[in-house]
Protein backbone atom coordinates (compact mmCIF):
# COMPACT_ATOMS: atom_id res chain seq x y z
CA UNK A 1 -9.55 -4.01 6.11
CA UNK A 2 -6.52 -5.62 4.29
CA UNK A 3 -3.18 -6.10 5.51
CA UNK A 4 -0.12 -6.32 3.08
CA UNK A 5 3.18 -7.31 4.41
CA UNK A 6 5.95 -5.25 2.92
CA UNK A 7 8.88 -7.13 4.68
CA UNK A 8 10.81 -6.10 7.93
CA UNK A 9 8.73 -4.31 10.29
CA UNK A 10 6.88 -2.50 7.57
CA UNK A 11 2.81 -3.19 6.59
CA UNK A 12 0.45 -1.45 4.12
CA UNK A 13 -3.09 -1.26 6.25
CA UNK A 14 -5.61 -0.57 4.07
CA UNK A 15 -9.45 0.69 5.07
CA UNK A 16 -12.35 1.90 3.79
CA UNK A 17 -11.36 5.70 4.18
CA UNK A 18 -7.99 5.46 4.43
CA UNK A 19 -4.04 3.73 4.21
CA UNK A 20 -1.62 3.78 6.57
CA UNK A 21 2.12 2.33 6.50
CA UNK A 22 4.33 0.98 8.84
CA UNK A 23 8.09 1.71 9.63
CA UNK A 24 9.16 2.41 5.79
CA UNK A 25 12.76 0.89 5.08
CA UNK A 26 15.23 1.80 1.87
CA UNK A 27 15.44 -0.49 -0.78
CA UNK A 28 19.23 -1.48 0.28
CA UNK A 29 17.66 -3.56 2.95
CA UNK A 30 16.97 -6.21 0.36
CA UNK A 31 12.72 -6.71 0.44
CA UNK A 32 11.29 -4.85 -2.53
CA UNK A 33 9.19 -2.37 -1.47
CA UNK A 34 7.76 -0.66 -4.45
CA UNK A 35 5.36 2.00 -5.29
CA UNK A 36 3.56 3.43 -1.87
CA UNK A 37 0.95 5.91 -1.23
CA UNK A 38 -0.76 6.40 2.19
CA UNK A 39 -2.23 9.05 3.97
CA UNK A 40 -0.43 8.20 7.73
CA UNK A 41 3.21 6.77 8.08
CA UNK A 42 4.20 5.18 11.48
CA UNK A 43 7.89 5.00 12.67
CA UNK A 44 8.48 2.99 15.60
CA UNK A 45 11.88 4.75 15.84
CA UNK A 46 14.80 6.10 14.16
CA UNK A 47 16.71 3.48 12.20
CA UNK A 48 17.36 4.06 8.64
CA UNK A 49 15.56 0.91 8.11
CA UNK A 50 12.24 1.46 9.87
CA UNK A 51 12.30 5.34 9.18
CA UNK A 52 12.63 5.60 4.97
CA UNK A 53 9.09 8.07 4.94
CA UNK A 54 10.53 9.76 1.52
CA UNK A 55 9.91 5.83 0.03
CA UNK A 56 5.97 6.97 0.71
CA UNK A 57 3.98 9.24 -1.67
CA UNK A 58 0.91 10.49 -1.45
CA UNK A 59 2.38 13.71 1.04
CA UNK A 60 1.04 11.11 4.03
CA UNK A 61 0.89 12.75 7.68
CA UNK A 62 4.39 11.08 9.78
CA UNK A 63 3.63 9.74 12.96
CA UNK A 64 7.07 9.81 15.21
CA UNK A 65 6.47 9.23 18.17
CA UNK A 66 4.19 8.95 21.64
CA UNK A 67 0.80 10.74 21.48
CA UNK A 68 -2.81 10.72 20.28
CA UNK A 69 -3.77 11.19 16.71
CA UNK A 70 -6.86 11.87 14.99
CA UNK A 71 -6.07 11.88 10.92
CA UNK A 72 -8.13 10.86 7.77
CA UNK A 73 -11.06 9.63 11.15
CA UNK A 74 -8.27 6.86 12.23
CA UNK A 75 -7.48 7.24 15.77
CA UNK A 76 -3.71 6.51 16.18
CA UNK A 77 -2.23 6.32 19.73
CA UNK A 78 1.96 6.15 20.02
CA UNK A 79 3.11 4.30 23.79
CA UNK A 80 6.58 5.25 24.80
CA UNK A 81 8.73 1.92 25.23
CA UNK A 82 12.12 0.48 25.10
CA UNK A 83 14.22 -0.82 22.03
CA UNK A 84 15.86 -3.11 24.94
CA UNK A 85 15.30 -4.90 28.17
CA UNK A 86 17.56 -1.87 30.22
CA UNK A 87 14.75 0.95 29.61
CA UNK A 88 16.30 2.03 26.40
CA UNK A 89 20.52 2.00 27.88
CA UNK A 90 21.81 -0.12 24.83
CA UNK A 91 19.56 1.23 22.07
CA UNK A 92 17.24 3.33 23.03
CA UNK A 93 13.32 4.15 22.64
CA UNK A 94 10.84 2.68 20.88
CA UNK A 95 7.03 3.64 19.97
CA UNK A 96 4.04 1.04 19.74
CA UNK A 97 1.41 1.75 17.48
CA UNK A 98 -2.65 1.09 18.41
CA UNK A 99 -4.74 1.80 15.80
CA UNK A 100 -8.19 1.89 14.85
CA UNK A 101 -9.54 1.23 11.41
CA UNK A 102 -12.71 -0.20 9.84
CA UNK A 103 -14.05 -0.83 13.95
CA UNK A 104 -10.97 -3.24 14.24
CA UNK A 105 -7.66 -2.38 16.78
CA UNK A 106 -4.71 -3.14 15.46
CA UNK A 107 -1.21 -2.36 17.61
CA UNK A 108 2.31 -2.41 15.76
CA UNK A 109 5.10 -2.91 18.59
CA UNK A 110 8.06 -2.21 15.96
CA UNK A 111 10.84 -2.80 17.47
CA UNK A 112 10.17 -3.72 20.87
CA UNK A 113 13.14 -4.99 23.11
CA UNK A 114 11.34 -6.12 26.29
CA UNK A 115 8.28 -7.88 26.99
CA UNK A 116 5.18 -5.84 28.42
CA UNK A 117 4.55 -4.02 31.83
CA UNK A 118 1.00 -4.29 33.57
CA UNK A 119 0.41 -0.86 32.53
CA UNK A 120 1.53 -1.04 29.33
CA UNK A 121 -0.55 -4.03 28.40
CA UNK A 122 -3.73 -1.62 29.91
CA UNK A 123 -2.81 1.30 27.83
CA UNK A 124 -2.81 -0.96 24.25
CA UNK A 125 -5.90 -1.87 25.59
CA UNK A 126 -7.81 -4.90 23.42
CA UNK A 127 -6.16 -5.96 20.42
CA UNK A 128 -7.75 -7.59 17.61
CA UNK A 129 -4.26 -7.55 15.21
CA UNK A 130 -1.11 -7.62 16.83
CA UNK A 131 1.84 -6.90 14.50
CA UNK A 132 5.05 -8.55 16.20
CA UNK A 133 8.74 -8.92 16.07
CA UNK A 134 10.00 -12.40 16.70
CA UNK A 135 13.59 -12.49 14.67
CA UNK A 136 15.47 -11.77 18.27
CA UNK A 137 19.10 -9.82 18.34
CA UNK A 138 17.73 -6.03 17.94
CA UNK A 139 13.87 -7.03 19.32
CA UNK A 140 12.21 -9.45 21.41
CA UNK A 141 12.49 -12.98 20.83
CA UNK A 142 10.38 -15.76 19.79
CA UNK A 143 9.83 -16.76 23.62
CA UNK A 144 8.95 -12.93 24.69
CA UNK A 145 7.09 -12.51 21.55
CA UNK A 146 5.31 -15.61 22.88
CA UNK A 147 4.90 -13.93 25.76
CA UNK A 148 3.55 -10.79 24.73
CA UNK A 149 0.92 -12.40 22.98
CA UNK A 150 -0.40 -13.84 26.32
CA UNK A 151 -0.08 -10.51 27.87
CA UNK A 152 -2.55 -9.00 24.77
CA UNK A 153 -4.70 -12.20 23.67
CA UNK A 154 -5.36 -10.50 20.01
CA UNK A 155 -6.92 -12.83 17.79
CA UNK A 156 -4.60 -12.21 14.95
CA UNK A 157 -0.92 -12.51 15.48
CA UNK A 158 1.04 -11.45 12.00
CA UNK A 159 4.99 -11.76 13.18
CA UNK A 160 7.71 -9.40 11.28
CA UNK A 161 11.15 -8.52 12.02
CA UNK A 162 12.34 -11.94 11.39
CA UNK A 163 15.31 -14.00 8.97
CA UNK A 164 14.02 -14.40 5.32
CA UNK A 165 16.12 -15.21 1.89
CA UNK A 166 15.56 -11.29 0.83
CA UNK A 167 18.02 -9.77 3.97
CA UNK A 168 21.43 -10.63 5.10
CA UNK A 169 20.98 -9.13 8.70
CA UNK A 170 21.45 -10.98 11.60
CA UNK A 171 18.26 -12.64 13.16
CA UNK A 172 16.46 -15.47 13.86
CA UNK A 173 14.10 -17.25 11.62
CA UNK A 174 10.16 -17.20 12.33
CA UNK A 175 10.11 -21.24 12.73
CA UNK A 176 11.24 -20.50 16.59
CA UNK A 177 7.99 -18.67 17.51
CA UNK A 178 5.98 -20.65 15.10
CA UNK A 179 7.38 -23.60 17.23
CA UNK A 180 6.69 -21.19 20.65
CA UNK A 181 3.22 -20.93 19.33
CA UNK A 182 2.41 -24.42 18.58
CA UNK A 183 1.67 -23.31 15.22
CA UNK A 184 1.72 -26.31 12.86
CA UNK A 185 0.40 -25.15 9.67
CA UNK A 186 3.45 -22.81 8.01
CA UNK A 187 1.39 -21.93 4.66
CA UNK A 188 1.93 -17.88 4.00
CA UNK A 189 -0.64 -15.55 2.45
CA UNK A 190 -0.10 -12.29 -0.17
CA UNK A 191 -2.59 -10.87 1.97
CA UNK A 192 -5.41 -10.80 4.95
CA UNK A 193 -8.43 -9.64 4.74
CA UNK A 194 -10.83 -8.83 7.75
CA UNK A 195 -13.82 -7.03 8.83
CA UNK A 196 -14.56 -6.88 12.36
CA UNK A 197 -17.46 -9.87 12.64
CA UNK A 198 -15.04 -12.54 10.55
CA UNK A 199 -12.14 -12.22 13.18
CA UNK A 200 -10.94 -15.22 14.87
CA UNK A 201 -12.73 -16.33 17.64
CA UNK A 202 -9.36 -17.43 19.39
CA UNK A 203 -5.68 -16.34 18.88
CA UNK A 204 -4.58 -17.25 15.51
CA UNK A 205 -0.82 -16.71 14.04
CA UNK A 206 -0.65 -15.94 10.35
CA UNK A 207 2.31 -15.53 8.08
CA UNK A 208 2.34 -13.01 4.64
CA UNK A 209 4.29 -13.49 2.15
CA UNK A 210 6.79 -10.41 1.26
């Protein structure tokens, strides 16, 4: 399985049988996201900037929301939560993302406003990639993204949704939950590559390039 980061909130997960792609933006955002063709698109919710599925070819099947998903033989579950910490009263809902490709779970939490319920954690279930925002302002934080990754224990933490040179929104830069993390080494990657016996045999935090 590899795992391209596309900037924002928005990944190109590629398997043996199939490619999925996260949370699609326009190219006004400022990352470059170029020519895409999967089979499933995910969107977390409905922002212009997590919800561009016309930037995808390759007629893909468009995952919107909550609900279990059997397309291309990737299971995809969507879990109803909040873009906020007031159950959705300031901006409303948002959809996490498990997934199961190549025999390894990955879980996208676009743009998740609150950090994880007891039940919630249950219903992700184990995670072996955890895709996370930690650029605070619209999501989580880098102490609740800290947070959440004690809830989950994945053993691959890939943050998103943070400050880079390529957008002028307002959020925080990933140093704050590399800092939350104790992560020391800072050195980016075009690209992972997995299969489910070379996972990490403890929680590791990787950063992609864009």
């Amino acid at each position: 399985m590899e795992i391209t980061w596309l900037g924002h909130s928005s990944f190109r997960i590629k398997g043996a049988q199939t490619t999925i792609i996260t949370d699609p933006y326009p190219p006004e955002l400022g990352y470059s996201f170029g020519k895409q063709t999967a089979a499933i698109v995910t969107v977390s919710h409905q922002h212009p900037n997590h919800s561009f599925v016309q930037g995808v070819s390759g007629e893909p099947r468009i995952i919107k929301g909550p609900g279990e998903y059997e397309i291309a033989n990737t299971l995809v579950i969507g879990l109803a939560t909040f873009h906020d910490k007031e159950d959705g009263r300031q901006k409303g809902k948002n959809t996490i993302y498990a997934m199961q490709l190549d025999d390894i779970s990955i879980c996208h939490l676009g743009d998740l406003g609150h950090v994880l319920s007891a039940q919630q954690v249950e219903d992700i279930g184990n995670v072996d990639v955890l895709l996370i925002p930690v650029g605070g302002v619209s999501t989580i934080n880098a102490t609740s993204a800290a947070e959440v990754v004690r809830q989950l224990e994945p053993k691959v933490v890939v943050p998103m949704h943070y400050k880079t040179p390529a957008i002028s929104r307002e959020l925080e830069p990933v140093d704050r939950f590399l800092k939350e993390m104790s992560v020391k080494d800072t050195t980016s990657r075009p690209k992972l590559t997995f299969t489910k016996s070379n996972l990490p045999a403890t929680t590791q935090v990787f950063l992609l390039d864009y």
